[in-house]
PDB file of N, CA and C in Angstrom:
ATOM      1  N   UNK A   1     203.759 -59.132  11.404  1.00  0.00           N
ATOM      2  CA  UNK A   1     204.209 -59.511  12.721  1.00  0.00           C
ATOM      3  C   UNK A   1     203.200 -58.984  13.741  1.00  0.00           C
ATOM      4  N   UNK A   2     202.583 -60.070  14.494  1.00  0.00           N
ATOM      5  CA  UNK A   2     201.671 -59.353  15.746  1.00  0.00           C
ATOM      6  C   UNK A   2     202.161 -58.361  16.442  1.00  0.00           C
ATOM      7  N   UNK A   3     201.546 -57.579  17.308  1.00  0.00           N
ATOM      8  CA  UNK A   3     201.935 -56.707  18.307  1.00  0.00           C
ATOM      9  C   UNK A   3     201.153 -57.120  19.790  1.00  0.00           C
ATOM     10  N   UNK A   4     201.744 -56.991  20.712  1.00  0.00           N
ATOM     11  CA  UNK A   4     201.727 -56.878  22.085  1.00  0.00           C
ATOM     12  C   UNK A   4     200.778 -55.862  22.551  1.00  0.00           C
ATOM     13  N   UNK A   5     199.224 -55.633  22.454  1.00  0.00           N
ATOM     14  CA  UNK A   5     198.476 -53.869  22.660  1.00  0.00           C
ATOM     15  C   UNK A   5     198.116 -53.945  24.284  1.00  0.00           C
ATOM     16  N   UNK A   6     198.620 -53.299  25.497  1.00  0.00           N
ATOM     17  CA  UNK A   6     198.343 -53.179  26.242  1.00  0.00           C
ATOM     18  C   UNK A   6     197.095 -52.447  26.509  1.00  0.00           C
ATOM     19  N   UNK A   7     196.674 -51.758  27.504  1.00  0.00           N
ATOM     20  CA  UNK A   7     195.506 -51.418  27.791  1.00  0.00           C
ATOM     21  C   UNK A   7     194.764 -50.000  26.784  1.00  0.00           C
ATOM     22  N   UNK A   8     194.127 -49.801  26.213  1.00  0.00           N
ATOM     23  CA  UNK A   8     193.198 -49.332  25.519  1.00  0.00           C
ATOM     24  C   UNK A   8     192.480 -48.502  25.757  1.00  0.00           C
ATOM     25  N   UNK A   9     192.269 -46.861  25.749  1.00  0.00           N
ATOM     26  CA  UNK A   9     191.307 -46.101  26.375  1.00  0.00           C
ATOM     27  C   UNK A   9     190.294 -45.001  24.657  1.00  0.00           C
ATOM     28  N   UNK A  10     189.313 -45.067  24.468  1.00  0.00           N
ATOM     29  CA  UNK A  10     188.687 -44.766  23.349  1.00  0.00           C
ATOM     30  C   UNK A  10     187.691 -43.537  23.845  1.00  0.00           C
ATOM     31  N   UNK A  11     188.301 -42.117  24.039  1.00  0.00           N
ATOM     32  CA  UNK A  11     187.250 -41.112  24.515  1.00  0.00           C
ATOM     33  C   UNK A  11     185.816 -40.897  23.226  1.00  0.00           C
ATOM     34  N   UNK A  12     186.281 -40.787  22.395  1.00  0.00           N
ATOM     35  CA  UNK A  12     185.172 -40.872  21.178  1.00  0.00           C
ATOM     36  C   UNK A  12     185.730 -41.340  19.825  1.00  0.00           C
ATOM     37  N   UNK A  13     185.283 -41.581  18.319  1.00  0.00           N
ATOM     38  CA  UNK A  13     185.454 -42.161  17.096  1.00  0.00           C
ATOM     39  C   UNK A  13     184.318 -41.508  16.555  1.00  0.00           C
ATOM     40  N   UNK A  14     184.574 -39.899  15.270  1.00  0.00           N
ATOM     41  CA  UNK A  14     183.550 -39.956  14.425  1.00  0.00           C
ATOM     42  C   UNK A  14     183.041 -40.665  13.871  1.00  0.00           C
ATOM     43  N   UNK A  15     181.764 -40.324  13.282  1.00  0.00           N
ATOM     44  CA  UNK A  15     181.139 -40.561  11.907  1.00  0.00           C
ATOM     45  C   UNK A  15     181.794 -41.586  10.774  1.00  0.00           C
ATOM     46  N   UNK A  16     182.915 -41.069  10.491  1.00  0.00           N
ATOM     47  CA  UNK A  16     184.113 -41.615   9.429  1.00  0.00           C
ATOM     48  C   UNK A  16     185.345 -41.958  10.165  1.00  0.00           C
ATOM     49  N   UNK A  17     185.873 -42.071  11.486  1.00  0.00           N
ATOM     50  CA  UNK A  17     186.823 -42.359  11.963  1.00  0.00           C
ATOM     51  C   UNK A  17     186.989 -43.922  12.061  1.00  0.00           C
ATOM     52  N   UNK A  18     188.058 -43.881  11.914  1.00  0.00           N
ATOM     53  CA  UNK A  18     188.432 -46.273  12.062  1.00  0.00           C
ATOM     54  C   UNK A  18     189.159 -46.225  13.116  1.00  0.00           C
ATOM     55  N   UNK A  19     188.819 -47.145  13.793  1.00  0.00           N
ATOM     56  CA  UNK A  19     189.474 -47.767  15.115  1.00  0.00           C
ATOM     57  C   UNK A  19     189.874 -49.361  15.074  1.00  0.00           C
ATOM     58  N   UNK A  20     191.169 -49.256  14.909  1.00  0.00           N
ATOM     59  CA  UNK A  20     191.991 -50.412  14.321  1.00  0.00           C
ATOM     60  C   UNK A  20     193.115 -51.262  15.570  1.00  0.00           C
ATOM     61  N   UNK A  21     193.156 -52.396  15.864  1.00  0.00           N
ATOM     62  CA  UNK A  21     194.171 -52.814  16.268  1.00  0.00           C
ATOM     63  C   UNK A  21     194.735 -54.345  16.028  1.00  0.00           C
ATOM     64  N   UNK A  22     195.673 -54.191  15.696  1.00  0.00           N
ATOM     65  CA  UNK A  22     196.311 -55.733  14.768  1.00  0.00           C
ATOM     66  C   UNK A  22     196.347 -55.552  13.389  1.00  0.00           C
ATOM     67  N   UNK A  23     196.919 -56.458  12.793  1.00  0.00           N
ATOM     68  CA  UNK A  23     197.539 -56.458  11.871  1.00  0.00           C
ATOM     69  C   UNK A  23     196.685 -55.876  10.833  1.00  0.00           C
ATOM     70  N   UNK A  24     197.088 -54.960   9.203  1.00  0.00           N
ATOM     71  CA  UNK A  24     195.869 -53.988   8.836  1.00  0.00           C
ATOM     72  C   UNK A  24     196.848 -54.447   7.037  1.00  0.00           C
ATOM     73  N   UNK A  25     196.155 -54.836   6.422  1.00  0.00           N
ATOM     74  CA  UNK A  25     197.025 -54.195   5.101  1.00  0.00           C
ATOM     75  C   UNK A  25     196.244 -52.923   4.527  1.00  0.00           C
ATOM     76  N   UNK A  26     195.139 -52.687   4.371  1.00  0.00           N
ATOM     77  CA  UNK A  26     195.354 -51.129   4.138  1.00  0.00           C
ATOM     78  C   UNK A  26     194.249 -50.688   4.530  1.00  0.00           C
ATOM     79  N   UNK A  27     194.087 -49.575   4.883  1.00  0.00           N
ATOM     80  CA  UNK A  27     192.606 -48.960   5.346  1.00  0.00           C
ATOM     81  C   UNK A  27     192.095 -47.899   4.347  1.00  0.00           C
ATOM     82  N   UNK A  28     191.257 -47.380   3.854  1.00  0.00           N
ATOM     83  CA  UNK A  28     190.980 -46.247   2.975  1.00  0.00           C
ATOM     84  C   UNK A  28     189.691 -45.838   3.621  1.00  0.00           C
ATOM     85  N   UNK A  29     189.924 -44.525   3.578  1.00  0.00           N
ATOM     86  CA  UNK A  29     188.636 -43.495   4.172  1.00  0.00           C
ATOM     87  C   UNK A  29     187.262 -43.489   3.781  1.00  0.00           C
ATOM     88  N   UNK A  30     186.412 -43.233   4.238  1.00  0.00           N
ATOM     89  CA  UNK A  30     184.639 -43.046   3.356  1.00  0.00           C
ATOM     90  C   UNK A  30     184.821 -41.528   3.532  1.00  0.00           C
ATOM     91  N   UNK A  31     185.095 -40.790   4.053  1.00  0.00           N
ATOM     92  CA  UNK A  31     184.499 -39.684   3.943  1.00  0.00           C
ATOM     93  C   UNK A  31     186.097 -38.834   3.645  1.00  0.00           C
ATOM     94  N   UNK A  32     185.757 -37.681   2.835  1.00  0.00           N
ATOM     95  CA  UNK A  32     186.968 -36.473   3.132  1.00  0.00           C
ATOM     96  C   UNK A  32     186.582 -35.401   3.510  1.00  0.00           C
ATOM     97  N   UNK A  33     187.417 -34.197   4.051  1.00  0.00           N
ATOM     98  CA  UNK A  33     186.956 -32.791   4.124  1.00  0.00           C
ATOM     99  C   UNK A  33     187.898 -31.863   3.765  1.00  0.00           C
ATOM    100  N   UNK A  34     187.630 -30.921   3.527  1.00  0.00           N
ATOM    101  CA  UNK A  34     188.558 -29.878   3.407  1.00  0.00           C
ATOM    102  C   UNK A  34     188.619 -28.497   4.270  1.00  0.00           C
ATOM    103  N   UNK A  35     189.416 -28.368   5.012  1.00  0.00           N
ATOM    104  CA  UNK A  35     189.114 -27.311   6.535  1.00  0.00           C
ATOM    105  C   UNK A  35     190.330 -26.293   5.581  1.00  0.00           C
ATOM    106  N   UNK A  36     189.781 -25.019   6.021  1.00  0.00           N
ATOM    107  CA  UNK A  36     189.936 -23.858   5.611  1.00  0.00           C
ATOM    108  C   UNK A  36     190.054 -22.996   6.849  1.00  0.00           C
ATOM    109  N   UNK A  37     191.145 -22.182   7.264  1.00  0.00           N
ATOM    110  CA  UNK A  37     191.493 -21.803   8.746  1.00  0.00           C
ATOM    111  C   UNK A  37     192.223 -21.042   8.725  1.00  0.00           C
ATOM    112  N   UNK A  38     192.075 -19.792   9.568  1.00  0.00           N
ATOM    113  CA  UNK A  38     193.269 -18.856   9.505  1.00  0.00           C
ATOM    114  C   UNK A  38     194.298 -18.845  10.737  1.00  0.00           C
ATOM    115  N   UNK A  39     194.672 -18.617  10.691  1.00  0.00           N
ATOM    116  CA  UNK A  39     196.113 -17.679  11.340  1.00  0.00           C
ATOM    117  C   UNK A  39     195.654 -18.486  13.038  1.00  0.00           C
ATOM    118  N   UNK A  40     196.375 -18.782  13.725  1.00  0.00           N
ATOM    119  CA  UNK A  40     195.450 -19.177  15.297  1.00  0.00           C
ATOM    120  C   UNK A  40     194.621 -19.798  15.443  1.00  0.00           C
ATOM    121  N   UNK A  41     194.177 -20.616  14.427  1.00  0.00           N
ATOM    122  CA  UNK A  41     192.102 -21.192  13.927  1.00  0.00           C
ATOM    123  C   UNK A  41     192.486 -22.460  15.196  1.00  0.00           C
ATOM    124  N   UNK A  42     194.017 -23.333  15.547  1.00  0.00           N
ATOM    125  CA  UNK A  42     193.941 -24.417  15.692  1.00  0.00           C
ATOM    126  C   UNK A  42     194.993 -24.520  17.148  1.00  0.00           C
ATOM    127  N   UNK A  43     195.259 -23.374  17.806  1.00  0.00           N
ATOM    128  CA  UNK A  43     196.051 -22.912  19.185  1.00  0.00           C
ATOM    129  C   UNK A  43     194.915 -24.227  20.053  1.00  0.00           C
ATOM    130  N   UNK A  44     195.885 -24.426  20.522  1.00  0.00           N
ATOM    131  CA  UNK A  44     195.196 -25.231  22.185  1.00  0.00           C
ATOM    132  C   UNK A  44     195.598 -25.042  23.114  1.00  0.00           C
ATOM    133  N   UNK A  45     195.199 -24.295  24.014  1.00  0.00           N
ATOM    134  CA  UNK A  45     196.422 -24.378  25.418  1.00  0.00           C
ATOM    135  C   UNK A  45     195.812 -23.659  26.600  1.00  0.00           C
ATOM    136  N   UNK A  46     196.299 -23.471  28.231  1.00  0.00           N
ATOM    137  CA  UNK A  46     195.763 -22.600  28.781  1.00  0.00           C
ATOM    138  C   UNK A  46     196.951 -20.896  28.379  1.00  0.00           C
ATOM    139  N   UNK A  47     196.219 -19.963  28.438  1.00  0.00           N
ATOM    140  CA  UNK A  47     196.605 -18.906  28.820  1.00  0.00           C
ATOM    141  C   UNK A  47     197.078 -18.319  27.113  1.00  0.00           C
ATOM    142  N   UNK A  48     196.651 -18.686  26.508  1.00  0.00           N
ATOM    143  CA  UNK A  48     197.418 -18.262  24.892  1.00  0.00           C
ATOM    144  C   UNK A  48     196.787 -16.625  24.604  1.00  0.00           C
ATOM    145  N   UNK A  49     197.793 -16.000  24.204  1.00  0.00           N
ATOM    146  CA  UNK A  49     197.917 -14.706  23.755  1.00  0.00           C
ATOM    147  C   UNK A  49     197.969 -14.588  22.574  1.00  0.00           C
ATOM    148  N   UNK A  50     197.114 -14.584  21.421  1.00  0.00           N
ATOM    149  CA  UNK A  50     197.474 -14.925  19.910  1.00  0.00           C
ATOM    150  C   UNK A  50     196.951 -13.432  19.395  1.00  0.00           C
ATOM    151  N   UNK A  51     197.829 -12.934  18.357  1.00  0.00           N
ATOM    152  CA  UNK A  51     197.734 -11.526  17.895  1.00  0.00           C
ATOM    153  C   UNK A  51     197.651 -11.390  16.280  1.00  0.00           C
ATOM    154  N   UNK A  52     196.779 -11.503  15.667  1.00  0.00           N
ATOM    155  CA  UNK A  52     196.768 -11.714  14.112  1.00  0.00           C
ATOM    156  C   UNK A  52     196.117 -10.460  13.755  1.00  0.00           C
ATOM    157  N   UNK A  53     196.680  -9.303  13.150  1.00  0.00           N
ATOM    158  CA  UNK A  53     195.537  -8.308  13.049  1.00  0.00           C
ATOM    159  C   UNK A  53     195.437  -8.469  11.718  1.00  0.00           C
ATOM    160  N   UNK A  54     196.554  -8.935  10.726  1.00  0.00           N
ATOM    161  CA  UNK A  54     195.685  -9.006   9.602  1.00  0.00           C
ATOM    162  C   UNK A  54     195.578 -10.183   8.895  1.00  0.00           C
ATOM    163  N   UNK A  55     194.956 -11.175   9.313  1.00  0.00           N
ATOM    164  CA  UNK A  55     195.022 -12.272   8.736  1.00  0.00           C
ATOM    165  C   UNK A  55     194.364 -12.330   7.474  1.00  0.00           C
ATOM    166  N   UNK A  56     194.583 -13.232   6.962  1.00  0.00           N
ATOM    167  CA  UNK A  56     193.653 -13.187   5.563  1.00  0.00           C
ATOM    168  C   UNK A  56     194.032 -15.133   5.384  1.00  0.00           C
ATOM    169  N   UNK A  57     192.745 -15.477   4.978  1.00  0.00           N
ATOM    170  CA  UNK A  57     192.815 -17.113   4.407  1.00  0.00           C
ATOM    171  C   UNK A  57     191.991 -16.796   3.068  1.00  0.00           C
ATOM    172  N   UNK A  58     193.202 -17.727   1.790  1.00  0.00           N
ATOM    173  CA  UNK A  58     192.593 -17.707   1.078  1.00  0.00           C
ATOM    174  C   UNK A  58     191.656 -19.163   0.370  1.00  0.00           C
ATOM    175  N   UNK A  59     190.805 -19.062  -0.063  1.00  0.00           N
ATOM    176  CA  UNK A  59     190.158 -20.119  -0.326  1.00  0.00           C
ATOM    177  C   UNK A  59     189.731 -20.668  -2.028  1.00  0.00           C
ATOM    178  N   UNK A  60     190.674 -19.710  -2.397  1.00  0.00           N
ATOM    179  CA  UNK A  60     190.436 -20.076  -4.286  1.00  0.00           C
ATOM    180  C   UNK A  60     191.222 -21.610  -4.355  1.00  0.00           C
ATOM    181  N   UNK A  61     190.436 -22.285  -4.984  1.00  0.00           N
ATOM    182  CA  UNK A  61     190.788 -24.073  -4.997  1.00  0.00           C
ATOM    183  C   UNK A  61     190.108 -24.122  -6.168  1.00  0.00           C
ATOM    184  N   UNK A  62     190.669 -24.509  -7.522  1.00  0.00           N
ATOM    185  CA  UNK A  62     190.149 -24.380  -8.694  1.00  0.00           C
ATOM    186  C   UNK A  62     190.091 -25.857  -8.733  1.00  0.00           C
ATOM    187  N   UNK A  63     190.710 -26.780  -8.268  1.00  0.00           N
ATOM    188  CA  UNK A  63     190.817 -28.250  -8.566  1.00  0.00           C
ATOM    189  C   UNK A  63     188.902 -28.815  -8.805  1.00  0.00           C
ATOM    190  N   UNK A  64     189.103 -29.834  -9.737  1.00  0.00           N
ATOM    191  CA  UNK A  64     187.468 -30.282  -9.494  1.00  0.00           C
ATOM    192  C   UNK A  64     187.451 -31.037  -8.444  1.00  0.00           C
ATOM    193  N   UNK A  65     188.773 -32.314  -7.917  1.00  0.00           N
ATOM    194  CA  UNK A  65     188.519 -32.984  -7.199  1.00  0.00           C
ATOM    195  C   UNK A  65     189.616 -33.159  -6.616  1.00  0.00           C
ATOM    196  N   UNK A  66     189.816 -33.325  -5.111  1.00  0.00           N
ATOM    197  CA  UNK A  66     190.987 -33.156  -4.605  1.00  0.00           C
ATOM    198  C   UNK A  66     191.175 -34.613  -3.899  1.00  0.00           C
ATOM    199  N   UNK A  67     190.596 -35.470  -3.281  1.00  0.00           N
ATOM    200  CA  UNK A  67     190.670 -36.196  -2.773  1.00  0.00           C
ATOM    201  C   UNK A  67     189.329 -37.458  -3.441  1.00  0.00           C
ATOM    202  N   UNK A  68     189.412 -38.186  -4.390  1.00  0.00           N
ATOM    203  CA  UNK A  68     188.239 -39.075  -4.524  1.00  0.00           C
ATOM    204  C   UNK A  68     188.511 -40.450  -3.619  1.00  0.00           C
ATOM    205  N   UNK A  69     187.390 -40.838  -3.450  1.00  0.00           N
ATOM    206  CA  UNK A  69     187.413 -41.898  -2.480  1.00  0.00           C
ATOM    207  C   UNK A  69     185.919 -42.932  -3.279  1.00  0.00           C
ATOM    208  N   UNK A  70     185.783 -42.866  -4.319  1.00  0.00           N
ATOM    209  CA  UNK A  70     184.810 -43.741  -4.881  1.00  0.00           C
ATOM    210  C   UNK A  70     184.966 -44.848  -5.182  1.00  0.00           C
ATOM    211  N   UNK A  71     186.716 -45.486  -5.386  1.00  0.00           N
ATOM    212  CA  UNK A  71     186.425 -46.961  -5.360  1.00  0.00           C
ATOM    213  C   UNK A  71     187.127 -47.884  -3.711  1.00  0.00           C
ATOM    214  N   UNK A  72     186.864 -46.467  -2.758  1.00  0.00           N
ATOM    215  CA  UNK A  72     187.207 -47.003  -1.219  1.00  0.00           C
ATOM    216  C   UNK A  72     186.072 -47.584  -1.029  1.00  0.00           C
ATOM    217  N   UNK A  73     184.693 -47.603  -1.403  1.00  0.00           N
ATOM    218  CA  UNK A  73     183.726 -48.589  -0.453  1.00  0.00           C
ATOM    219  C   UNK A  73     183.613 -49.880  -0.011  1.00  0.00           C
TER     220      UNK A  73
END
């Protein structure tokens, strides 16, 4: 079913980002990542007070492959 897209504003689109409008049956990614972040890594705001004294991130990931994307091209 179409949609009605009123006005449109696009500040930026990575590298690997899709910019889509109308009808889609499926989209699949080219690129993946894996972000690794501690405690506060992802706060946005004015005036934030964030207090982590002992954070710890762990990063043991034994998997070989977590996300394949080789027959997305």
């Amino acid at each position: 079913m179409p949609a009605i897209v009123g006005a449109v504003k696009i500040n930026s689109i990575g590298n690997s980002g899709i910019f889509h409008i109308g009808d889609v049956f499926a989209i699949s990614p080219y690129s993946v990542v894996k972000t690794f972040a501690g405690a506060g890594s992802f706060n946005t705001g004015d005036g934030l007070r964030i207090y982590n004294q002992y954070s710890n991130t762990n990063t043991n990931d034994p998997d070989v492959a977590d996300s394949n994307i080789a027959a997305n091209a």
